[in-house]
C-alpha atoms as a PDB file:
ATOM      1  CA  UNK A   1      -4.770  13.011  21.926  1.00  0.00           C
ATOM      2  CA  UNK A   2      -1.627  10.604  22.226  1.00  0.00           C
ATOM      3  CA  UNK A   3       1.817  11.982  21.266  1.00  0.00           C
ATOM      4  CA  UNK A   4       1.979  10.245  17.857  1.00  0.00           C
ATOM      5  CA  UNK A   5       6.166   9.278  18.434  1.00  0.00           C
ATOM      6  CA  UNK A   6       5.231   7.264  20.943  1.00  0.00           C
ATOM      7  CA  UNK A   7       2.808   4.920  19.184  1.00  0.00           C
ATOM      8  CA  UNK A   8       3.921   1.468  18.579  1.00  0.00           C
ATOM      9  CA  UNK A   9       5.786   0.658  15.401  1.00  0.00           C
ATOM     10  CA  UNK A  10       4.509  -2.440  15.026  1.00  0.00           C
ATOM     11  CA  UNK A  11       7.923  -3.624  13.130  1.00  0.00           C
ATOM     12  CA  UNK A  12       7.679  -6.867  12.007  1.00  0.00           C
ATOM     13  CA  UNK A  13      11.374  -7.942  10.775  1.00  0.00           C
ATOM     14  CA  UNK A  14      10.884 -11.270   8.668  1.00  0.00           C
ATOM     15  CA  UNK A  15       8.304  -9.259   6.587  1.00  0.00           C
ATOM     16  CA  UNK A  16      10.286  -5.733   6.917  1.00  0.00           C
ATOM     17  CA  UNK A  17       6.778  -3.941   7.618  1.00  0.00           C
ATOM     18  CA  UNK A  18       6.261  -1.636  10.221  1.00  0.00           C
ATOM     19  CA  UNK A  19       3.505   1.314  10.601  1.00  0.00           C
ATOM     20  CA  UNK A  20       4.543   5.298   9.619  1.00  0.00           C
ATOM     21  CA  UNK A  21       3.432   9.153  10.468  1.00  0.00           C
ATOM     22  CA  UNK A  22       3.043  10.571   6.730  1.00  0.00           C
ATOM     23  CA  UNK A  23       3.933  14.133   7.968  1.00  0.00           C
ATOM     24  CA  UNK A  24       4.380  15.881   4.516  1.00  0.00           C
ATOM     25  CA  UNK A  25       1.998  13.785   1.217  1.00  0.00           C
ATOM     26  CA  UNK A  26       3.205  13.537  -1.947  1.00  0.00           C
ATOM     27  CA  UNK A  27       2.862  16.665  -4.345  1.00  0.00           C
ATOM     28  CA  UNK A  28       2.808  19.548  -1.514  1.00  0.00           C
ATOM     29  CA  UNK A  29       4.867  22.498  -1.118  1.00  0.00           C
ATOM     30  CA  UNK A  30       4.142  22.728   2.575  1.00  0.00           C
ATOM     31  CA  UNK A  31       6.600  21.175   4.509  1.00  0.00           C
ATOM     32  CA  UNK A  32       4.160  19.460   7.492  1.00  0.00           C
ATOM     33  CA  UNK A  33       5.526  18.376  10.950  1.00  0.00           C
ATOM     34  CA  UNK A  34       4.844  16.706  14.181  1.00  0.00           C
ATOM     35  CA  UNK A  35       4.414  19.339  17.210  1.00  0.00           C
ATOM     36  CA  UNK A  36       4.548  16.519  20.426  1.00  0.00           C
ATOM     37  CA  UNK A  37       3.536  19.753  22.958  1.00  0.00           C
ATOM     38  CA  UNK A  38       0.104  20.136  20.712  1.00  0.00           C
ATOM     39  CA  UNK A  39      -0.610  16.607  19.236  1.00  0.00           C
ATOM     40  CA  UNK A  40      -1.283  18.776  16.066  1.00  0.00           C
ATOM     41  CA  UNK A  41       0.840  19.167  12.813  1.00  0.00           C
ATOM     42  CA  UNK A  42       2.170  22.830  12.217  1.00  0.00           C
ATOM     43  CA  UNK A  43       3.447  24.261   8.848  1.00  0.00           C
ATOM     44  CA  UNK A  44       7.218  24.088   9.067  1.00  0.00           C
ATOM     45  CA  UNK A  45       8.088  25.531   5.677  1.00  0.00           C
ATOM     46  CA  UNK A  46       7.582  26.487   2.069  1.00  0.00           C
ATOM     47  CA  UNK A  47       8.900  25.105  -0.042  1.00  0.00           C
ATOM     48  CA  UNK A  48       9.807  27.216  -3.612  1.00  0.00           C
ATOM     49  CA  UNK A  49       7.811  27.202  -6.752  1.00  0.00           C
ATOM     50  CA  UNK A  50       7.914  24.246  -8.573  1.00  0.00           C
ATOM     51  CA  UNK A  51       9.486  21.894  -5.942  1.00  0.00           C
ATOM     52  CA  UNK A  52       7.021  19.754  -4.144  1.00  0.00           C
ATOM     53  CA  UNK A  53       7.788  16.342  -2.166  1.00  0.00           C
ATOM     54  CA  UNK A  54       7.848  13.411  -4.368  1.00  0.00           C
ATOM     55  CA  UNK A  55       6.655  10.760  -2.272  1.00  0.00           C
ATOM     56  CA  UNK A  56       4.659  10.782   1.503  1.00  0.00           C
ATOM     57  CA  UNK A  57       6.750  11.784   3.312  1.00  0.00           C
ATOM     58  CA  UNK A  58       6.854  11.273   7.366  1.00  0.00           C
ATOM     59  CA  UNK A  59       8.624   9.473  10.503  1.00  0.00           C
ATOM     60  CA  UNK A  60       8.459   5.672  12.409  1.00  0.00           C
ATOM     61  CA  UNK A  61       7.140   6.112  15.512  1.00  0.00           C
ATOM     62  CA  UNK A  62       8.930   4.744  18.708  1.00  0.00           C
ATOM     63  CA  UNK A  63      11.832   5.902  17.158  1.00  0.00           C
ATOM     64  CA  UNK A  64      14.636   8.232  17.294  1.00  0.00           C
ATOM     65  CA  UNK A  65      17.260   8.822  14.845  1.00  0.00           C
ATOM     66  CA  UNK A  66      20.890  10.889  15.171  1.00  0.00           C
ATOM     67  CA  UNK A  67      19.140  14.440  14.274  1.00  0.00           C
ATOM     68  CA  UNK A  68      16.922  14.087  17.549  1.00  0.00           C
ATOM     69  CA  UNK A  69      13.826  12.738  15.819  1.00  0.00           C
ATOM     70  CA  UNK A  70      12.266  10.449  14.875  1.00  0.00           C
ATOM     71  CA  UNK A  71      13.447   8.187  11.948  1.00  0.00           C
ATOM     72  CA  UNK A  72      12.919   9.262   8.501  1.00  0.00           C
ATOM     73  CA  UNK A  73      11.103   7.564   5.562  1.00  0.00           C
ATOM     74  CA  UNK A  74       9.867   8.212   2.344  1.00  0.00           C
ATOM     75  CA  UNK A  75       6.915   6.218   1.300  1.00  0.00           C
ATOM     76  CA  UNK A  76       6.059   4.865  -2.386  1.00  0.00           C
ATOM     77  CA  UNK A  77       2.336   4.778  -3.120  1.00  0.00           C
ATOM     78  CA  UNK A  78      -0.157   5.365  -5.903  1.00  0.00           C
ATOM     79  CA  UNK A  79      -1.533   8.417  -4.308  1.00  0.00           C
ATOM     80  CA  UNK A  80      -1.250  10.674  -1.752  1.00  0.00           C
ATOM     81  CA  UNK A  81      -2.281   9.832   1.619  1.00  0.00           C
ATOM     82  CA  UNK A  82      -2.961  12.921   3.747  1.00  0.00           C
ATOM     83  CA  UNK A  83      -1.064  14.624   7.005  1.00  0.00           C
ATOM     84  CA  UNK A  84      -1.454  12.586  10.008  1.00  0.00           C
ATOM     85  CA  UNK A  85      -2.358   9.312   8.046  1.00  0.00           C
ATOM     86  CA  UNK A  86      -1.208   6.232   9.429  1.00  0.00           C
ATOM     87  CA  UNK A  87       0.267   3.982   7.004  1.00  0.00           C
ATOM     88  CA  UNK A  88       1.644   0.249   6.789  1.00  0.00           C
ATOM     89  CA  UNK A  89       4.781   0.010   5.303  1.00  0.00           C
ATOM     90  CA  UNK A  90       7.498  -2.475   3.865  1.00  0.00           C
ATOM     91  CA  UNK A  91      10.748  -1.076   3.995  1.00  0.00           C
ATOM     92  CA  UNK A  92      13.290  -1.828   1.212  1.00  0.00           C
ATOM     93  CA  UNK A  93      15.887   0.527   1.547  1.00  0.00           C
ATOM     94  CA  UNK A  94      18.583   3.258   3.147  1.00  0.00           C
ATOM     95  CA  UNK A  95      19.433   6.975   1.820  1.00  0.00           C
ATOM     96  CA  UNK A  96      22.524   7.271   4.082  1.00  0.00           C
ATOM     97  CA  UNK A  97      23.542  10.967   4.446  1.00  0.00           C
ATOM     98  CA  UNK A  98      25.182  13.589   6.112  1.00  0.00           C
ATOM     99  CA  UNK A  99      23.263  16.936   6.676  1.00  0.00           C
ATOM    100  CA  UNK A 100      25.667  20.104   7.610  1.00  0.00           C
ATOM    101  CA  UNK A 101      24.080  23.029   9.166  1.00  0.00           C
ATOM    102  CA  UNK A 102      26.239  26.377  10.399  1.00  0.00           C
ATOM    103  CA  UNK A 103      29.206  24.009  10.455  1.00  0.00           C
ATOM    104  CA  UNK A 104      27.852  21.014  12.717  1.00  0.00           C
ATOM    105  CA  UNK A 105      27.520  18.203  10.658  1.00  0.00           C
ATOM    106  CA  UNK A 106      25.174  14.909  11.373  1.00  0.00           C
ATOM    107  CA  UNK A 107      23.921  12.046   9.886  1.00  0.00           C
ATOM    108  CA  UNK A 108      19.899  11.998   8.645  1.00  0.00           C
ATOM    109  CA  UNK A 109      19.409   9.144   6.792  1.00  0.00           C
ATOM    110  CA  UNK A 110      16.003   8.444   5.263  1.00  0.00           C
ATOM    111  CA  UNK A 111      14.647   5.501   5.057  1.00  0.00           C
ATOM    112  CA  UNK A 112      12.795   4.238   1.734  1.00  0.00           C
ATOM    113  CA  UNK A 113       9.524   1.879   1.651  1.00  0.00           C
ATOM    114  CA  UNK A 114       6.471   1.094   0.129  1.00  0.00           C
ATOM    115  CA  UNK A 115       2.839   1.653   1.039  1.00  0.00           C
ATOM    116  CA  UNK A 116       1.576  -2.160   1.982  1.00  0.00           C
ATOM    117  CA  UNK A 117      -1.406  -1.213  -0.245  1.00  0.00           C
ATOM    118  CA  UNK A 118      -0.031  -0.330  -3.125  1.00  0.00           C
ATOM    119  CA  UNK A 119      -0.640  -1.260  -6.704  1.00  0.00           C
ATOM    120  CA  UNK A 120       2.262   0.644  -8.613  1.00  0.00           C
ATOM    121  CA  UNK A 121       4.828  -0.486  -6.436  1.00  0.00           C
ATOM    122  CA  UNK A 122       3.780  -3.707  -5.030  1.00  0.00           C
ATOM    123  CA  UNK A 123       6.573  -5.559  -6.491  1.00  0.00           C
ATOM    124  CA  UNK A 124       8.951  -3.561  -5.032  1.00  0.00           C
ATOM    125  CA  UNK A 125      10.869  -5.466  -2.247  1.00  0.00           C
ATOM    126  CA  UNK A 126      14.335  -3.839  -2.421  1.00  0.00           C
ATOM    127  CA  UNK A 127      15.695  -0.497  -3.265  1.00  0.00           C
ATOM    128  CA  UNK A 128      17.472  -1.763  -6.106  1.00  0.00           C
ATOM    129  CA  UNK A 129      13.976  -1.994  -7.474  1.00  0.00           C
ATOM    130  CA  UNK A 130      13.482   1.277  -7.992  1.00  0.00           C
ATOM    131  CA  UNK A 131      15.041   2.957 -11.060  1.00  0.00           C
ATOM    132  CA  UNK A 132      18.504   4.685 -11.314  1.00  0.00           C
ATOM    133  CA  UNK A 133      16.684   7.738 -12.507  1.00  0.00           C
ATOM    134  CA  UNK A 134      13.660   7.719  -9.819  1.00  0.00           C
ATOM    135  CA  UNK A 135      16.468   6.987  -6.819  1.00  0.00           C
ATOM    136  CA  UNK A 136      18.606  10.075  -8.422  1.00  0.00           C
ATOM    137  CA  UNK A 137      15.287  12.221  -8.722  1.00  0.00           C
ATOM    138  CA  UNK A 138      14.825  11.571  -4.871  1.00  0.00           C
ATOM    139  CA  UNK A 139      18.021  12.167  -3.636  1.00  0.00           C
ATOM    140  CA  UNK A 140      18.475  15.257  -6.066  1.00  0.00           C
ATOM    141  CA  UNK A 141      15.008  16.295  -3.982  1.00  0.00           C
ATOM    142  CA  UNK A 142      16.428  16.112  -0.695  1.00  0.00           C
ATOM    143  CA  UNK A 143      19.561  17.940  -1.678  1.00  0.00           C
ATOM    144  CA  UNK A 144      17.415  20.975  -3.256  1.00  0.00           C
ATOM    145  CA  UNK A 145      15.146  20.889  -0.328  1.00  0.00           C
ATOM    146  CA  UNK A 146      17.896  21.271   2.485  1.00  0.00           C
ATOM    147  CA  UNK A 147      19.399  24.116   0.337  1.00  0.00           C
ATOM    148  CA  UNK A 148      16.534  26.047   0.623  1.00  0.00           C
ATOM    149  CA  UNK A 149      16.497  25.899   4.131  1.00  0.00           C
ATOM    150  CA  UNK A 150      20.530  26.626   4.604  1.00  0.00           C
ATOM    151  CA  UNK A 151      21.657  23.399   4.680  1.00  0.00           C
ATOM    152  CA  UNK A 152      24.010  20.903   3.003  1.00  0.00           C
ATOM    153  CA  UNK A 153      22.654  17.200   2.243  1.00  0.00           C
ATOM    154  CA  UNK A 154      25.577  14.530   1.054  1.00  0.00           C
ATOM    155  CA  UNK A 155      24.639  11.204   0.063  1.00  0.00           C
ATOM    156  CA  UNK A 156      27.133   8.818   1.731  1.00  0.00           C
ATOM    157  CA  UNK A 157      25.180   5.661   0.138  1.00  0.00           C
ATOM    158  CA  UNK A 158      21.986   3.814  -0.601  1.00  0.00           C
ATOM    159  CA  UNK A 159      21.416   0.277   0.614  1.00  0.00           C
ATOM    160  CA  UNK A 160      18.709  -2.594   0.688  1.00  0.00           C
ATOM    161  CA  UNK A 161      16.214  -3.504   3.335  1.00  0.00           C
ATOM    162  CA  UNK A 162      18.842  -5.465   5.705  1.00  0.00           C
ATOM    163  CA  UNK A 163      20.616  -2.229   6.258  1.00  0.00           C
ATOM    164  CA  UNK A 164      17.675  -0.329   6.886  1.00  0.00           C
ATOM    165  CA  UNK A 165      16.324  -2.760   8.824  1.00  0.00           C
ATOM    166  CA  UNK A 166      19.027  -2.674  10.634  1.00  0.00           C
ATOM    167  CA  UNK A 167      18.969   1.687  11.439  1.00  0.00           C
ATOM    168  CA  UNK A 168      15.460   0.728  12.123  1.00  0.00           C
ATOM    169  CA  UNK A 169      16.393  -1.294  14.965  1.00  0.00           C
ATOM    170  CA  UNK A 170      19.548   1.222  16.529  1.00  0.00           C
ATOM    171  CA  UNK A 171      16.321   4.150  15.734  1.00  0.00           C
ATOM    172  CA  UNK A 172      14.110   1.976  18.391  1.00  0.00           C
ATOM    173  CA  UNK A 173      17.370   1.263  20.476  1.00  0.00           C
ATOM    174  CA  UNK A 174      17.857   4.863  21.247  1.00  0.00           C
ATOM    175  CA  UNK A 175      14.204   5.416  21.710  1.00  0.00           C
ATOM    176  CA  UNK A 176      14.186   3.255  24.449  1.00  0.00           C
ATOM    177  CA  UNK A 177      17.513   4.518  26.061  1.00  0.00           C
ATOM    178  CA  UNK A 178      15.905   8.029  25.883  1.00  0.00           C
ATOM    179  CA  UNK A 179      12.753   6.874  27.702  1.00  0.00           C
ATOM    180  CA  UNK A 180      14.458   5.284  30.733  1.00  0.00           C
ATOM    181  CA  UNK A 181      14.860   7.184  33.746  1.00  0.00           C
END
């Protein structure tokens, strides 16, 4: 089986689409994610009662962002899709945080988009489409869930697709540096 990071993005900047890793779906406690050594996807947490994942949640391939990994990105879709699933995606925005574990702090932005097929969503283009209250549930979500596993997560800011576009790219930037010899 192919290490899944290293499949092509396929990012397509006038359209701001590029393909996604759904990781975690929408509505699970079980926090999925990406073993490279195996190919498979191992259970990487719990999450507590009555806190599931909003929205698919998973990585951009051919990417790599400060933490180590791959970039980030929450996906907006009718349904969930399922761990592993490959998904088209337009991106429309930028969580821009800071995550602080045992004193080291980095940044760990996430990335916003929206499933290419997508009904509920479809008009959609920018994250200033997507209501005050659904934006605050999200980051109030990522918070909660870095708590829970002993660490701190501070929004810096939210922006639109340019910016986001634009971590895409330095994301693919340093997945190239790391690849040459």
């Amino acid at each position: 089986m192919p290490d899944l990071t290293t499949l092509r993005n396929e990012l397509d900047e006038e359209h701001r689409t590029c393909r996604v890793i759904i990781e975690t779906p929408k509505g699970s406690r079980n926090k999925f994610s990406y073993d490279v050594e195996t190919g498979l996807f191992s259970l990487g947490g719990l999450l507590p009662e009555g806190l599931v994942f909003p929205f698919d949640f998973g990585f951009v391939p051919s990417t790599l962002g400060d933490d180590g990994d791959p970039v980030d990105i929450l996906v907006l879709m009718d349904a969930p899709t399922h761990v592993g699933c490959l998904v088209d995606v337009r991106v429309i925005g930028i969580i821009a945080a800071e995550q602080t574990e045992r004193g080291k702090k980095e940044r760990n932005d996430r990335l916003l988009g929206v499933a290419i097929h997508s009904y509920q969503h479809d008009d959609v283009e920018s994250i200033r489409d997507v209501s005050k209250v659904l934006l605050d549930q999200v980051e109030a979500f990522f918070v909660s869930y870095n708590k829970q596993r002993g660490k701190t997560f501070r929004v810096v800011a939210t922006a639109g697709p340019k910016r986001a576009i634009k971590a895409l790219k330095g994301g693919i930037r340093k997945y190239e540096k790391q690849k040459q010899p």
